[in-house]
C-alpha atoms as a PDB file:
ATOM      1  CA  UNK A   1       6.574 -20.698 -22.981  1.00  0.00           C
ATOM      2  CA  UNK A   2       3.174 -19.302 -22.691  1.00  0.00           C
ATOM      3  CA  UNK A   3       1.198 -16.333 -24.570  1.00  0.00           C
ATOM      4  CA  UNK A   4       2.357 -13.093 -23.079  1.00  0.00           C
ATOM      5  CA  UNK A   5      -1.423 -11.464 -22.115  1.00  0.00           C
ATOM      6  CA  UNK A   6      -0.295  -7.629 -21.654  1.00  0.00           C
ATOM      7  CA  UNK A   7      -2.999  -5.429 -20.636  1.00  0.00           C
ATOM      8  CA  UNK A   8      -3.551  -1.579 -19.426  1.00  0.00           C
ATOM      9  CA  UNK A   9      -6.449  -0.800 -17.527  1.00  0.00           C
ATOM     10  CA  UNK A  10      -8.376   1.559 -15.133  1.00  0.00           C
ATOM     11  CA  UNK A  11     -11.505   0.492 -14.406  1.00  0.00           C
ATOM     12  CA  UNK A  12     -11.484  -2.989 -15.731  1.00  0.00           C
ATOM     13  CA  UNK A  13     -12.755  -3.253 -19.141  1.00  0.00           C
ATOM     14  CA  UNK A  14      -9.435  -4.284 -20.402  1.00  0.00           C
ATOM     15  CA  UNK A  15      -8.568  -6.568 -17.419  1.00  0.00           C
ATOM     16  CA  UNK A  16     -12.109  -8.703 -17.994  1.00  0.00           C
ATOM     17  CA  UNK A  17     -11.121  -8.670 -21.589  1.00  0.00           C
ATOM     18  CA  UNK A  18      -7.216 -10.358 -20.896  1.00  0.00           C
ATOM     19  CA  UNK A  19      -9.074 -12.684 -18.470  1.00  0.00           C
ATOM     20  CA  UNK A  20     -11.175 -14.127 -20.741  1.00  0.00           C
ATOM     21  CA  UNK A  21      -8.621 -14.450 -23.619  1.00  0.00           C
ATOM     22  CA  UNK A  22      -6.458 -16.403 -20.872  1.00  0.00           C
ATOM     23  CA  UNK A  23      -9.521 -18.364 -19.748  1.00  0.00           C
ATOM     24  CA  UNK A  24      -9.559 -19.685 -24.024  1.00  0.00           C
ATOM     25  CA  UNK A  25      -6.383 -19.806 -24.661  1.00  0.00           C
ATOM     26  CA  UNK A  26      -4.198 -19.481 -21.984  1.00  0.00           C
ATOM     27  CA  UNK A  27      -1.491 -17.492 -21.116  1.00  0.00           C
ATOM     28  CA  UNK A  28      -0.029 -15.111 -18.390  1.00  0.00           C
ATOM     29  CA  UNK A  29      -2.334 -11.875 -17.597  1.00  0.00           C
ATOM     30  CA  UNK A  30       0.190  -8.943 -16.848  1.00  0.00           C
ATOM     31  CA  UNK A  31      -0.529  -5.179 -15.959  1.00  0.00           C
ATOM     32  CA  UNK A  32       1.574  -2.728 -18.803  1.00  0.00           C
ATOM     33  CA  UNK A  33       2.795  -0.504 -15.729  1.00  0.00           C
ATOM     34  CA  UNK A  34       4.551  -3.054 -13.644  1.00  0.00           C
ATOM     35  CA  UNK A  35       6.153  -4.980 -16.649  1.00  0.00           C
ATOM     36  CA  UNK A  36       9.598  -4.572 -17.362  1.00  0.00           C
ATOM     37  CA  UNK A  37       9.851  -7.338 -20.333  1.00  0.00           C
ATOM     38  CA  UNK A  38      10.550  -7.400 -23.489  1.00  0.00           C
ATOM     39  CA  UNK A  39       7.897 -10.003 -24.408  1.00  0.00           C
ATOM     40  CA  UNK A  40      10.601 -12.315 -25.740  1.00  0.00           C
ATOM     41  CA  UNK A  41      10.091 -14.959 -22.999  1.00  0.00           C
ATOM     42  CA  UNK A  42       6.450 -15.677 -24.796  1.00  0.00           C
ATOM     43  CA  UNK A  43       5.101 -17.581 -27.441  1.00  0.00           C
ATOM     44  CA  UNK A  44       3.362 -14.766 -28.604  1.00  0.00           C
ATOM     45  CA  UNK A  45       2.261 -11.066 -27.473  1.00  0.00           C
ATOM     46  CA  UNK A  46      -1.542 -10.301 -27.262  1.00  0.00           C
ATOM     47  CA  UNK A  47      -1.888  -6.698 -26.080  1.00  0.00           C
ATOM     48  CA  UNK A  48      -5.128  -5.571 -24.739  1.00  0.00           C
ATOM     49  CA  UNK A  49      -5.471  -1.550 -24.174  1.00  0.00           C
ATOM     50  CA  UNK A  50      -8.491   0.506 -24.697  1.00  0.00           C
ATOM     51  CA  UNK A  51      -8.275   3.582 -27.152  1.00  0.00           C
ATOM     52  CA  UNK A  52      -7.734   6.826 -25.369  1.00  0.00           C
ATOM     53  CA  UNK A  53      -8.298  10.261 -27.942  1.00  0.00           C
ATOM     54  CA  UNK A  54      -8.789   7.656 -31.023  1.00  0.00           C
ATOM     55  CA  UNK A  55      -4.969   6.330 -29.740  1.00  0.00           C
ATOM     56  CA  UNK A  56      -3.412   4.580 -27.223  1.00  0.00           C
ATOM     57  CA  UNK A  57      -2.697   5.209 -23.573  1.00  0.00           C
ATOM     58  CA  UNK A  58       0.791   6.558 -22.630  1.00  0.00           C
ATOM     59  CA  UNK A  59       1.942   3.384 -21.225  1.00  0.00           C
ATOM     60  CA  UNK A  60       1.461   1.456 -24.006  1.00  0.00           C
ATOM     61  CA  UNK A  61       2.949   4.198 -26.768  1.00  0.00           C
ATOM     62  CA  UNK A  62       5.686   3.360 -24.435  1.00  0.00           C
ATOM     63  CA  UNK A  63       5.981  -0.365 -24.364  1.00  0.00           C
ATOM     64  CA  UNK A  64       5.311  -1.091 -28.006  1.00  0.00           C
ATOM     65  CA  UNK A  65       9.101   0.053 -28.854  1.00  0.00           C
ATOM     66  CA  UNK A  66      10.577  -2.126 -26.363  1.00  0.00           C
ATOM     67  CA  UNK A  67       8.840  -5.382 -27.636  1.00  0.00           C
ATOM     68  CA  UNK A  68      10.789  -8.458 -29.426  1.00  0.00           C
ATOM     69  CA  UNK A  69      10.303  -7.859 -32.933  1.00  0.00           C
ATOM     70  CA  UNK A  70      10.304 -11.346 -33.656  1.00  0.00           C
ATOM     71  CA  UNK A  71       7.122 -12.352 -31.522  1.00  0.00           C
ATOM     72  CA  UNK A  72       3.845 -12.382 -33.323  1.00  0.00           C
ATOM     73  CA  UNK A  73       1.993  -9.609 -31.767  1.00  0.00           C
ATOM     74  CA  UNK A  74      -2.090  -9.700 -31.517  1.00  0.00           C
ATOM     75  CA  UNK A  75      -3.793  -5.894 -30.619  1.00  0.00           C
ATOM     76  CA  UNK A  76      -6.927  -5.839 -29.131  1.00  0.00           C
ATOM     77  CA  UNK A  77      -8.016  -2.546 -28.555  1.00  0.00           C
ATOM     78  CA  UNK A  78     -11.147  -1.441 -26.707  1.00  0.00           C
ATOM     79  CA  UNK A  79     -13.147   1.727 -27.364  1.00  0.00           C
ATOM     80  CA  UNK A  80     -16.373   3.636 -25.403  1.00  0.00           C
ATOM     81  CA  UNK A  81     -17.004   6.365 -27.681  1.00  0.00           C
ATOM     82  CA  UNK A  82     -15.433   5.966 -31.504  1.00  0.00           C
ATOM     83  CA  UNK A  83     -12.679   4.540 -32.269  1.00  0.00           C
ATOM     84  CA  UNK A  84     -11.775   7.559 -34.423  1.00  0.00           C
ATOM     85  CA  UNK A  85      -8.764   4.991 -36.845  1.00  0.00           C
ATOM     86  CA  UNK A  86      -6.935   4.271 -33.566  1.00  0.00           C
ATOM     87  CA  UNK A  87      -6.758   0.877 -35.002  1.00  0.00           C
ATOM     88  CA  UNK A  88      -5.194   1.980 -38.373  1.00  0.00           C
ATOM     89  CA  UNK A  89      -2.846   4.315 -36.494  1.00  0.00           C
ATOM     90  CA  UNK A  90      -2.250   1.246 -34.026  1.00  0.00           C
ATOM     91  CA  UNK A  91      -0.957  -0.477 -37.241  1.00  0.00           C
ATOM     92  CA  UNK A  92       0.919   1.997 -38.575  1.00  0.00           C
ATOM     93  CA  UNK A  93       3.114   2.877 -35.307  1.00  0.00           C
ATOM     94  CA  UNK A  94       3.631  -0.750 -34.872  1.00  0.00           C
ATOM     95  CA  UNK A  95       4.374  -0.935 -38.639  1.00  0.00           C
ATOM     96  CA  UNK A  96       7.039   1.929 -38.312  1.00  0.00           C
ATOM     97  CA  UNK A  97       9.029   0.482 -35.435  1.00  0.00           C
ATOM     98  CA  UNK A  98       9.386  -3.192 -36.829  1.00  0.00           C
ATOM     99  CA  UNK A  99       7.077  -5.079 -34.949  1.00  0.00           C
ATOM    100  CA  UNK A 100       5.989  -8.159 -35.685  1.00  0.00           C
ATOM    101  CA  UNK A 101       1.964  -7.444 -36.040  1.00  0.00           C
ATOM    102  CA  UNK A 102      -0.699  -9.924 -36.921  1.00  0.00           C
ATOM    103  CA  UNK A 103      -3.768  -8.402 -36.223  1.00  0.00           C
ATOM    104  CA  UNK A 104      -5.609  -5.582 -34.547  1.00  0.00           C
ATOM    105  CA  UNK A 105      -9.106  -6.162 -33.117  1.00  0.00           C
ATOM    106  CA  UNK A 106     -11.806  -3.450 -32.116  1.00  0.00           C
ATOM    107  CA  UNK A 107     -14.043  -4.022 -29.130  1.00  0.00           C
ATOM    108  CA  UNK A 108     -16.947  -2.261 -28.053  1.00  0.00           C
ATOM    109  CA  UNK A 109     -16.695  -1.282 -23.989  1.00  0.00           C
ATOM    110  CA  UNK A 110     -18.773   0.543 -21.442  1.00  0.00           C
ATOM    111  CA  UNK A 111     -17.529   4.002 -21.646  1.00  0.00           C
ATOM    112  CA  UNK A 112     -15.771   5.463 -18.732  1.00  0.00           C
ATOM    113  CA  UNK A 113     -14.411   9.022 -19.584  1.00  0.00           C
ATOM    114  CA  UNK A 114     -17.519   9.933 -17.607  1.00  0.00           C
ATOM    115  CA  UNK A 115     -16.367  13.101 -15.693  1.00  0.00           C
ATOM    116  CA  UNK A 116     -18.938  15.157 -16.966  1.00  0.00           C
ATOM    117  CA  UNK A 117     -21.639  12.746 -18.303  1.00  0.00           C
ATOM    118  CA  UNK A 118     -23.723  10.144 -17.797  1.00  0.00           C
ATOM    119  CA  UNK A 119     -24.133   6.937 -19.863  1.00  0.00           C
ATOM    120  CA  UNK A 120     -27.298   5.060 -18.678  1.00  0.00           C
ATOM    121  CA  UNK A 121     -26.944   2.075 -17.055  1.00  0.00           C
ATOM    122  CA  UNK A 122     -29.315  -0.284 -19.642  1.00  0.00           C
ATOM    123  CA  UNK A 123     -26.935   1.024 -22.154  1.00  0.00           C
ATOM    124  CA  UNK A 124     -24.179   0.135 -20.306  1.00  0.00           C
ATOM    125  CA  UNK A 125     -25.715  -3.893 -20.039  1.00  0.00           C
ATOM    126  CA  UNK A 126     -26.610  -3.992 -23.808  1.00  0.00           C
ATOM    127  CA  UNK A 127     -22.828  -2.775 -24.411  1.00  0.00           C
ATOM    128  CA  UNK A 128     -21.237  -5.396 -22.018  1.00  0.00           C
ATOM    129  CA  UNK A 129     -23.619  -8.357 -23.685  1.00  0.00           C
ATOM    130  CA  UNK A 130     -22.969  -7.596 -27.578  1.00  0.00           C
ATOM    131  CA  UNK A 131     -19.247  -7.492 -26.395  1.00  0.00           C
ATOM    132  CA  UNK A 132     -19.614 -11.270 -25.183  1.00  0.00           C
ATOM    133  CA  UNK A 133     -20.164 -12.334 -28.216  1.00  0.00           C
ATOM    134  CA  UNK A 134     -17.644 -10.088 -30.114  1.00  0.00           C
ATOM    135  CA  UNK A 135     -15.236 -10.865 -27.993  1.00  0.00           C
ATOM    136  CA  UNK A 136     -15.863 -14.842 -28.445  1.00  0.00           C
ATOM    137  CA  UNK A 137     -15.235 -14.352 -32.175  1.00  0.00           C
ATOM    138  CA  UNK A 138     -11.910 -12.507 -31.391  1.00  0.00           C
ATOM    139  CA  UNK A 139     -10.762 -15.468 -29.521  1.00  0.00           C
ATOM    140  CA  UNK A 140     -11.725 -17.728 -32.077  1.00  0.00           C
ATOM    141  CA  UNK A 141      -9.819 -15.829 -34.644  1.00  0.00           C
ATOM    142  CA  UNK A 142      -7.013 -15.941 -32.276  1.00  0.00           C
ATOM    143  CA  UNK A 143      -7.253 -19.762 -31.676  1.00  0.00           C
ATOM    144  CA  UNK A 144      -7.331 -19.816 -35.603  1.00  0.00           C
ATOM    145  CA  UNK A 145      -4.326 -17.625 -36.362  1.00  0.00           C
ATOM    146  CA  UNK A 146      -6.463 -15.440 -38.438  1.00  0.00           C
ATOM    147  CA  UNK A 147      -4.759 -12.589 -39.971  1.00  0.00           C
ATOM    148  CA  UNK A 148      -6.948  -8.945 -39.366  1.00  0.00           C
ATOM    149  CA  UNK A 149      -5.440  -5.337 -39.849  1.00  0.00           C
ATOM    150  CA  UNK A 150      -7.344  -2.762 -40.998  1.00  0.00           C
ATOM    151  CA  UNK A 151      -7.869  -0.797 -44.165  1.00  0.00           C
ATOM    152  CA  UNK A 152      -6.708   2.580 -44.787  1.00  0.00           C
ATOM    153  CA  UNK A 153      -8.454   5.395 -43.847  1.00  0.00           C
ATOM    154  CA  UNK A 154      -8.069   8.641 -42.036  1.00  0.00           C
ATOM    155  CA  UNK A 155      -6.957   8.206 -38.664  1.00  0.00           C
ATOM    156  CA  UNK A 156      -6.899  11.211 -36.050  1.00  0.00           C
ATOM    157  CA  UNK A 157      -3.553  11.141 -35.018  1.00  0.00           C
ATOM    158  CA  UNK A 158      -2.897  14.785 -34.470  1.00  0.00           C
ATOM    159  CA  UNK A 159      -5.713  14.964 -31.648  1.00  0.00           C
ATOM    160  CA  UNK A 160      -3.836  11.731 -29.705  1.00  0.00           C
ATOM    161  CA  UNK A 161      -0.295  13.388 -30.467  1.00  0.00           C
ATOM    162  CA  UNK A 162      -1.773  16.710 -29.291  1.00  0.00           C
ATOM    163  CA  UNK A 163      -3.494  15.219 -26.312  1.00  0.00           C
ATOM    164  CA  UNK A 164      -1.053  12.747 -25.222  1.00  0.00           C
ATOM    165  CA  UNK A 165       1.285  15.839 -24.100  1.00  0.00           C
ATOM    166  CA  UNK A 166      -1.576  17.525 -22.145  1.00  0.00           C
ATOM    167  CA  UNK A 167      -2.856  14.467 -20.270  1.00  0.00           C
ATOM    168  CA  UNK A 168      -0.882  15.728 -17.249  1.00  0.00           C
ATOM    169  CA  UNK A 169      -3.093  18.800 -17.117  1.00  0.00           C
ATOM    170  CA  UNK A 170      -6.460  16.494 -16.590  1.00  0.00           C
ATOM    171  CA  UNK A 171      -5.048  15.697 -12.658  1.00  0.00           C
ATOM    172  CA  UNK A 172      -4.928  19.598 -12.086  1.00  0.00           C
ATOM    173  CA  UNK A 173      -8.422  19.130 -12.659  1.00  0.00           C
ATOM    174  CA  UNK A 174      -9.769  16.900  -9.742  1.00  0.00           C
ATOM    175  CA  UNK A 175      -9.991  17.636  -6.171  1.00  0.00           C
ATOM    176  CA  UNK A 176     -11.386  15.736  -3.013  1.00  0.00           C
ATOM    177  CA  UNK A 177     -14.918  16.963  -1.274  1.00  0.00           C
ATOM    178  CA  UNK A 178     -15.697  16.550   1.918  1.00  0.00           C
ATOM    179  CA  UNK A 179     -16.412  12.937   1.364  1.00  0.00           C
ATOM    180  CA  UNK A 180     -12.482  11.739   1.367  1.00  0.00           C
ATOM    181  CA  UNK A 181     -11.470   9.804   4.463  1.00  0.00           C
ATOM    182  CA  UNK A 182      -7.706  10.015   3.515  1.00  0.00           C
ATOM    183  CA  UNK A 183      -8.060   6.059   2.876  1.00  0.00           C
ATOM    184  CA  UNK A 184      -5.313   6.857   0.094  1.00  0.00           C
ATOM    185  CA  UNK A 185      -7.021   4.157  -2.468  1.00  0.00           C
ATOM    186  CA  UNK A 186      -6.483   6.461  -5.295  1.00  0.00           C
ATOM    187  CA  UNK A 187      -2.474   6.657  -3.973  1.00  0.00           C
ATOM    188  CA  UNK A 188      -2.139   2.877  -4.339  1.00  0.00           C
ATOM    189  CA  UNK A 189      -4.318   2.847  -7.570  1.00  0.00           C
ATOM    190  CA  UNK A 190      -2.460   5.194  -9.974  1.00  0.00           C
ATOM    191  CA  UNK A 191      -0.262   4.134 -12.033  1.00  0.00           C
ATOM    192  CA  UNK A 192       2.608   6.998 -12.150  1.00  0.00           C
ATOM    193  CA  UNK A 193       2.486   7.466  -8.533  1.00  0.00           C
ATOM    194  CA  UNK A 194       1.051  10.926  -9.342  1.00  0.00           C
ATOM    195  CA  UNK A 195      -1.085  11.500  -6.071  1.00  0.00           C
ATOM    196  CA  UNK A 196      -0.245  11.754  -2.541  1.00  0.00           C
ATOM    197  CA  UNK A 197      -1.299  12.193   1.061  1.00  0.00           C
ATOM    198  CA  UNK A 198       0.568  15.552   2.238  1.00  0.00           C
ATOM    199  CA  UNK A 199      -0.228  16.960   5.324  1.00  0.00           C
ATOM    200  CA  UNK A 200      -3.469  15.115   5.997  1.00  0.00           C
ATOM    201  CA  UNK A 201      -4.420  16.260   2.210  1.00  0.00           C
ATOM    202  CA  UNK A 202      -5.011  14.733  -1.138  1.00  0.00           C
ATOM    203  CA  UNK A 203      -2.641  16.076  -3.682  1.00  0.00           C
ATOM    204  CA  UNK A 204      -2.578  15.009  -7.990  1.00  0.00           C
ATOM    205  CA  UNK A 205       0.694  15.618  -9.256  1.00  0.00           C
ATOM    206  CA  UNK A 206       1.265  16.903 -13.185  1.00  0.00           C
ATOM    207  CA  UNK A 207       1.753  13.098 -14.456  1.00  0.00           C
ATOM    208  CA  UNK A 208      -1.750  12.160 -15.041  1.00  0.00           C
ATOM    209  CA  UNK A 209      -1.828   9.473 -17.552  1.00  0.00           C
ATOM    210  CA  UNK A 210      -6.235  10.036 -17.491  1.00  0.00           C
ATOM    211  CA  UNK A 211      -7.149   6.567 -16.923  1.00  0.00           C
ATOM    212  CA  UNK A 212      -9.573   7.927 -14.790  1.00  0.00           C
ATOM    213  CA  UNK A 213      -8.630   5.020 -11.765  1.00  0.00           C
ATOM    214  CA  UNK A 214      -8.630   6.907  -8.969  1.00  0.00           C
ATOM    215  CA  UNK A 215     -12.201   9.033  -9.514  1.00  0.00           C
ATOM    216  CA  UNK A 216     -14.344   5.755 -10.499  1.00  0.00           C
ATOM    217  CA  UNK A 217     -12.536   3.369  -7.630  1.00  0.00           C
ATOM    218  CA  UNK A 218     -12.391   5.687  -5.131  1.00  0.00           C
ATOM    219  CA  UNK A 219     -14.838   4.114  -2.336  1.00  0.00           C
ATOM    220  CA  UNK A 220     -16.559   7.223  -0.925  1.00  0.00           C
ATOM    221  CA  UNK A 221     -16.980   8.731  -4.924  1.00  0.00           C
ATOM    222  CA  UNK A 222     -14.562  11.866  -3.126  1.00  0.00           C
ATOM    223  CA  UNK A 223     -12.786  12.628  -5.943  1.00  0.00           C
ATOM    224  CA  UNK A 224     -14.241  15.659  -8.286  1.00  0.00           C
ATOM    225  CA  UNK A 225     -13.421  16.370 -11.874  1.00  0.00           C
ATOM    226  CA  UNK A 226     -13.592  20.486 -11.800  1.00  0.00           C
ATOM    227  CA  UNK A 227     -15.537  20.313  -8.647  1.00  0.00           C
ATOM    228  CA  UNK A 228     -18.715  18.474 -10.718  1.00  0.00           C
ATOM    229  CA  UNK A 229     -20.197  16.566  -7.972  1.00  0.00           C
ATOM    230  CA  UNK A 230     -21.152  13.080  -9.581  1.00  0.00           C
ATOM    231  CA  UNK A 231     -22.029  10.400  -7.794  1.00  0.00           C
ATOM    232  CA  UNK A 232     -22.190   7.598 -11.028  1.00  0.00           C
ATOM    233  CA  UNK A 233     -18.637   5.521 -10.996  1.00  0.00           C
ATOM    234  CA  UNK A 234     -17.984   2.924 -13.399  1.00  0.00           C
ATOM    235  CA  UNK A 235     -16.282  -0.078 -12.802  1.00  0.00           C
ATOM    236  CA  UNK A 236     -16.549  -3.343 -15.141  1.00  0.00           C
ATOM    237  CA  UNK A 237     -19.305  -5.532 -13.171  1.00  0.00           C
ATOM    238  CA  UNK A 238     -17.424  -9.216 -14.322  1.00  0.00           C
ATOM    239  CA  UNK A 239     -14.278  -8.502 -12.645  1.00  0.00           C
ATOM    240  CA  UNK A 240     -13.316  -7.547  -8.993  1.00  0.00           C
ATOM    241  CA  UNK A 241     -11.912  -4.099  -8.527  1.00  0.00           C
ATOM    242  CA  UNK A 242      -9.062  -4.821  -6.603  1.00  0.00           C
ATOM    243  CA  UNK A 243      -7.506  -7.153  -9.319  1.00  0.00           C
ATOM    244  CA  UNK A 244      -7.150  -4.268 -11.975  1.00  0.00           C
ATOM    245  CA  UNK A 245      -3.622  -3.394 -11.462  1.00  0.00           C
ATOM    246  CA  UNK A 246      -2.681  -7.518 -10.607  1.00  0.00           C
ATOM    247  CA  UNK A 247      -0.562 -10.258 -13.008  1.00  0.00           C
ATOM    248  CA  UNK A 248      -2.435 -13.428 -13.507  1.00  0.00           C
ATOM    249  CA  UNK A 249       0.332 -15.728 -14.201  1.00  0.00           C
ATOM    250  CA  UNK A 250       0.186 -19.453 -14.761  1.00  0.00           C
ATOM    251  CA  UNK A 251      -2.984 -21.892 -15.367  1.00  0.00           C
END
């Protein structure tokens, strides 16, 4: 059996993050939407997701109840922002439903809820280059079978609760400028199927998960977020864009 690498991911931060951990220690990369598993057919579970509204996206709030509770399970959770106790409240959901937790790690990412802001791009380097080197010392702890869970503290679990039933609302937010060429990358992107060519025309659907995939991979930057015409996308520079979404399986 290998390590079960499970990973959720919209513009790639996660994905380089599962690569590397396979690249160290091996294992079989797989994308949280297309997995149907239970995790029992690996050695162990490492989940990678980033934190979404100091919690967790709805795909993996999802999958966490389905896992074998007798698998070790490793968290690494990414963050742009704060991570607001998503960690402790990562811990304490996985605590509740039985599962077999070793230890949650935080990671520093590029932050890409950018609909209505800007993060610099030097920022954006010094970010991805002090995660290198956090991230080596995760996969060392890994390697080591270090034990890590967090203290207690206040967590914001409310806000994700609240949020995490009004995600859907975020795709009646975007729209397509003049800019779209109907190329229907954002259709094949998204992860509940929730937008569509009808009638020559883009449409989002009301099961927005806000991963943000489709308005920082679409290829002519088409997509709007309440008609805010940005033009800065972000997309993690160490991987290629059209592997977020893939399974990596085998050596």
């Amino acid at each position: 059996m290998a390590n079960g690498i499970l990973y959720f991911s919209g513009t790639g931060n996660s994905l380089y993050i599962a690569k590397k951990i396979k690249e160290e220690i091996g294992g079989d990369v797989m994308y949280i939407p297309n997995y149907k598993g239970t995790g029992s057919e690996f050695d162990k579970i490492i989940l990678v997701t980033p934190i979404y509204s100091f919690g967790m996206p709805k795909h993996v709030y999802e999958l966490l109840p389905r896992l074998d509770k007798m698998k070790q399970l490793i968290v690494v959770q990414n963050f742009g922002g704060m991570s607001g106790g998503a960690d402790y409240f990562m811990y304490e959901y996985c605590t509740k439903i039985g599962l077999n937790l070793q230890s949650i790690y935080l990671l520093q990412m590029p932050e890409n809820f950018t609909t209505t802001f800007t993060v610099p791009v030097p920022y954006i380097k010094v970010v991805l280059k002090n995660a290198e080197k956090r991230l080596s010392k995760i996969v060392q702890d890994i390697k080591n079978d270090s034990c890590v869970l967090p203290s207690k503290k206040k967590t914001k679990e409310a806000v994700f609760l609240k949020n995490l039933n009004n995600w859907n609302k975020i795709g009646q937010s975007f729209s397509v400028s003049d800019d779209c060429i109907k190329c229907e990358k954002c259709v094949g992107v998204c992860p509940v199927q929730n937008i569509k060519l009808v009638k020559d025309s883009i449409v989002f659907g009301s099961k927005c998960v806000a991963c943000l995939g489709c308005y920082h991979r679409c290829p002519q930057k088409a997509i709007l977020y309440k008609n805010h015409k940005k033009k800065d996308r972000y997309i993690n520079p160490n991987i290629n864009e059209n592997e977020i979404g893939q399974d990596f399986i085998g050596e």
